[in-house]
N, C-alpha and C. Protein backbone atom coordinates (compact mmCIF):
# COMPACT_ATOMS: atom_id res chain seq x y z
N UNK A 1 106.58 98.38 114.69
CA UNK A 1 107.29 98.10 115.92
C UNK A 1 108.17 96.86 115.71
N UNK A 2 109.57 97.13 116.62
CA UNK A 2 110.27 95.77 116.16
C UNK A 2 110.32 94.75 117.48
N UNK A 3 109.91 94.08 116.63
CA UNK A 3 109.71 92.53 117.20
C UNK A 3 111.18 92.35 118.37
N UNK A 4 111.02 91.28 119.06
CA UNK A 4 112.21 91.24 120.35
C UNK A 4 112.43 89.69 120.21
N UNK A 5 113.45 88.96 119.98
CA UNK A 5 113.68 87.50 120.00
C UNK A 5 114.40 87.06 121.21
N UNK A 6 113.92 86.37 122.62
CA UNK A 6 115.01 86.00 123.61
C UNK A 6 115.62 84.87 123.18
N UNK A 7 117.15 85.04 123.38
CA UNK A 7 117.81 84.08 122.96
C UNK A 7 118.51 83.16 124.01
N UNK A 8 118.23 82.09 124.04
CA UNK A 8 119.16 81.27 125.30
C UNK A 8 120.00 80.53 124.48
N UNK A 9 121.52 80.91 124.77
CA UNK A 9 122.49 80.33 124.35
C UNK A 9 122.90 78.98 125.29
N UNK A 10 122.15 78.27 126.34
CA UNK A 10 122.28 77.23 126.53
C UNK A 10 121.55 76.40 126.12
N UNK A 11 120.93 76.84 124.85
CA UNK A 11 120.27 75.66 124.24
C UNK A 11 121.45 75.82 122.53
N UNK A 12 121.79 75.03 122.56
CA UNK A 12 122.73 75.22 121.19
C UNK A 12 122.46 73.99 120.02
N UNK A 13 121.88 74.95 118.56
CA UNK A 13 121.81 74.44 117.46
C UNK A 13 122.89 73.84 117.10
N UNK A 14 122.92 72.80 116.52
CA UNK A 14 123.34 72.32 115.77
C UNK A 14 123.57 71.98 113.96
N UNK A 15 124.53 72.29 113.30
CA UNK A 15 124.11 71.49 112.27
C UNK A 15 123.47 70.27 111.53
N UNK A 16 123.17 70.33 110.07
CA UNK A 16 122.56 69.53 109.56
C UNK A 16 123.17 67.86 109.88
N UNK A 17 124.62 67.81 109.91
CA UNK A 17 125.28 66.67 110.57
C UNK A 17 124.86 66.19 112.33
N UNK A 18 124.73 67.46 112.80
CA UNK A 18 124.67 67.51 114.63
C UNK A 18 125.56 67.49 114.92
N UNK A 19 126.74 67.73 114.05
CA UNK A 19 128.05 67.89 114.98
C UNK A 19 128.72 69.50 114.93
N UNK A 20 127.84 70.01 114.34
CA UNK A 20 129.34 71.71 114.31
C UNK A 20 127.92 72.56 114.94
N UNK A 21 128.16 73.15 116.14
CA UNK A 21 127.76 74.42 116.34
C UNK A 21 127.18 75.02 115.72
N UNK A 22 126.05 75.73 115.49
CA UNK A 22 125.50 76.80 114.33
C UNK A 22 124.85 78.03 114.99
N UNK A 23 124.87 77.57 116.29
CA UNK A 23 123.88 79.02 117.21
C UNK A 23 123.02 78.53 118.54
N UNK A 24 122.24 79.75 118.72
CA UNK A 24 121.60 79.41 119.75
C UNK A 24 119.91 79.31 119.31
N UNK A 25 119.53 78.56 120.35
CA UNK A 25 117.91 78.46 120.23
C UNK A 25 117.44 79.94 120.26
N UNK A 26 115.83 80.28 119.15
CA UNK A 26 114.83 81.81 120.45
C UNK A 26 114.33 80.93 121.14
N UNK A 27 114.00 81.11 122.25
CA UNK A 27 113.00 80.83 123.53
C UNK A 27 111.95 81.13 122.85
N UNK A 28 112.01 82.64 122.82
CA UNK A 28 110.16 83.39 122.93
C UNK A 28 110.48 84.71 121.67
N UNK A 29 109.33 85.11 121.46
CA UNK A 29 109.17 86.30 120.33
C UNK A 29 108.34 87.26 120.76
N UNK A 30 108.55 87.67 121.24
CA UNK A 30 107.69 89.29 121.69
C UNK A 30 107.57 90.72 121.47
N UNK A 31 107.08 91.37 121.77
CA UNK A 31 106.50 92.87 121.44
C UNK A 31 107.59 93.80 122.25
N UNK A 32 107.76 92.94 123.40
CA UNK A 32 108.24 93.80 125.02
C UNK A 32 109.06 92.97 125.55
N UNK A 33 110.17 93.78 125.51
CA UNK A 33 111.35 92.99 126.79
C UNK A 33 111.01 92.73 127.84
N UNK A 34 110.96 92.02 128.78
CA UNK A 34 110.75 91.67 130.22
C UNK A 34 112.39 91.30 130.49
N UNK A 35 112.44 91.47 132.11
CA UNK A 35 113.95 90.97 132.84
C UNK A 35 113.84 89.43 132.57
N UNK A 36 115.20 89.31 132.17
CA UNK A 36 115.42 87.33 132.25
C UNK A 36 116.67 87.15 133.03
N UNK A 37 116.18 86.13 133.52
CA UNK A 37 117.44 85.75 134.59
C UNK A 37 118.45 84.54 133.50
N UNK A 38 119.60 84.45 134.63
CA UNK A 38 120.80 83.53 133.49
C UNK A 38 121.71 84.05 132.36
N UNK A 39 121.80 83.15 130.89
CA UNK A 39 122.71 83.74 130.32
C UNK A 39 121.58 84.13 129.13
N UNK A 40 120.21 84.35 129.44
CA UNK A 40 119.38 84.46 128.03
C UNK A 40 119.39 85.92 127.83
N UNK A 41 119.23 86.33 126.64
CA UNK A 41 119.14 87.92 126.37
C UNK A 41 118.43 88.19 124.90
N UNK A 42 118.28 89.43 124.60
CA UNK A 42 117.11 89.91 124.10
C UNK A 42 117.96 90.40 122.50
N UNK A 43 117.55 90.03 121.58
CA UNK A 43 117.79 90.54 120.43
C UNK A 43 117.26 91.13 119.61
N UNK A 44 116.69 92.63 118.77
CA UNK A 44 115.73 93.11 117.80
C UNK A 44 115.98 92.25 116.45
N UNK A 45 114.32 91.54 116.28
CA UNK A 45 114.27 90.97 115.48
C UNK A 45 113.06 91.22 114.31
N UNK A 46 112.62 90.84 113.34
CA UNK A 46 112.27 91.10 112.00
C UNK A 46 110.44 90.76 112.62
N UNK A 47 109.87 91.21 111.79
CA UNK A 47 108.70 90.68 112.37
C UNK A 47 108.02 89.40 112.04
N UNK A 48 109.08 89.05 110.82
CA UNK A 48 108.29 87.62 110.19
C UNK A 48 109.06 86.16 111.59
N UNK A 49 110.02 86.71 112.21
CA UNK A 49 110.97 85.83 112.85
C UNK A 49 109.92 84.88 113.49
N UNK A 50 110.26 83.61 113.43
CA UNK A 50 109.55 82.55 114.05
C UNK A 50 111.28 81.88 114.83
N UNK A 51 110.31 80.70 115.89
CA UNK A 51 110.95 79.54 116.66
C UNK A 51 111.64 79.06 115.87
N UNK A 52 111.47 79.10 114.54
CA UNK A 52 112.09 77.68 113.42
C UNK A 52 113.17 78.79 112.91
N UNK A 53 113.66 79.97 113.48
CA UNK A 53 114.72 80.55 113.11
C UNK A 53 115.96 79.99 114.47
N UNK A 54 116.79 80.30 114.44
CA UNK A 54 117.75 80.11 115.80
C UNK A 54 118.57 81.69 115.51
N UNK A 55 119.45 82.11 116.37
CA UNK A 55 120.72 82.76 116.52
C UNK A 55 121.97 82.27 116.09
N UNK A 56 122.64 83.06 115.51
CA UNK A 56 123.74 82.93 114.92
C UNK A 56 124.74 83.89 115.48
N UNK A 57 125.71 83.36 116.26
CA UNK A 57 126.45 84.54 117.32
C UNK A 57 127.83 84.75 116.50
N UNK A 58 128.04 83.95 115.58
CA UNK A 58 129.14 84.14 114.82
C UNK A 58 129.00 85.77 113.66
N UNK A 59 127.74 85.91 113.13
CA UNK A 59 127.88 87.59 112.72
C UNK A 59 126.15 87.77 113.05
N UNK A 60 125.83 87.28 114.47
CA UNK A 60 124.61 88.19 115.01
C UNK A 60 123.35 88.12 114.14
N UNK A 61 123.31 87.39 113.48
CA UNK A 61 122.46 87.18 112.95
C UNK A 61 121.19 86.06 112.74
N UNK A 62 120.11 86.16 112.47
CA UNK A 62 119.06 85.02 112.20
C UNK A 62 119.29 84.10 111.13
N UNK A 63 119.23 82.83 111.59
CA UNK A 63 119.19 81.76 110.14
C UNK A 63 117.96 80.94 110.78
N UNK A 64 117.71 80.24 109.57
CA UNK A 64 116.22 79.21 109.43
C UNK A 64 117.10 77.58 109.66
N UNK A 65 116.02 77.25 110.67
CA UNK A 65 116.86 76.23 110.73
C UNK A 65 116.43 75.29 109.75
N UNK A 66 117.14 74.32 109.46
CA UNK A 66 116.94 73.55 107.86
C UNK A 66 116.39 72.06 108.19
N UNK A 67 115.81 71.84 107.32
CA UNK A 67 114.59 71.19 107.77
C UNK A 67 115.23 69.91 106.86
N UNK A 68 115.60 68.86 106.65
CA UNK A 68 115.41 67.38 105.87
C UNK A 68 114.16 67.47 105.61
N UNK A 69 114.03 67.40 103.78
CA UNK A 69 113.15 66.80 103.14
C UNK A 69 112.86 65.26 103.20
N UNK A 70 111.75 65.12 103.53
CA UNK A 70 111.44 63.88 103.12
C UNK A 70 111.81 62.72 101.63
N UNK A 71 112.27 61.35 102.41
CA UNK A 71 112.52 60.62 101.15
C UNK A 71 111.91 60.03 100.56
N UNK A 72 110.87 60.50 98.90
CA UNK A 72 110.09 59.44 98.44
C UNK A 72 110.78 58.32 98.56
N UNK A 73 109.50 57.93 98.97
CA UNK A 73 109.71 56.29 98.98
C UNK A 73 109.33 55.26 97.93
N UNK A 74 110.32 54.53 97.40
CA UNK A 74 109.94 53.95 95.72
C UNK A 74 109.05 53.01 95.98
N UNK A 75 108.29 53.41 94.73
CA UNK A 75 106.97 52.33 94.51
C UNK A 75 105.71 52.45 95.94
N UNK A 76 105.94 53.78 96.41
CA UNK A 76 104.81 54.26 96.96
C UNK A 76 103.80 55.34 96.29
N UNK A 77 102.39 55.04 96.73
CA UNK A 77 101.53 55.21 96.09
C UNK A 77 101.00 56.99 96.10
């Protein structure tokens, strides 16, 4: 069965800078569409799809949002 991602495009990703656009937040990940009020709507998504993915409305697609590695810190133990 395929997974359902709601997407609210008034929550908007950002790039790794925070300045260019990259998509919209998922809200929620579910089994079953339910009615949503506003501008949120429903996308078929993969079943591995998690929160830490966003929307990409530029070709409809899922990206991971990118995470900053941590900076060793010199001469820590």
């Amino acid at each position: 069965m395929t997974k359902k991602a709601l997407i609210s495009p008034s929550e908007i990703r950002y790039g790794n800078e925070g300045q260019t656009q990259t998509g919209y937040r998922i809200a929620q990940i579910t089994d079953t569409e339910f009615a949503v009020g506003g501008n949120l709507f429903w996308i078929d998504c993969p079943d591995n799809t998690t929160t830490r993915h966003y929307y990409d409305p530029d070709d409809s697609g899922l990206k991971t949002i990118y995470v900053k590695p941590l900076v060793e810190i010199e001469g820590g133990g």
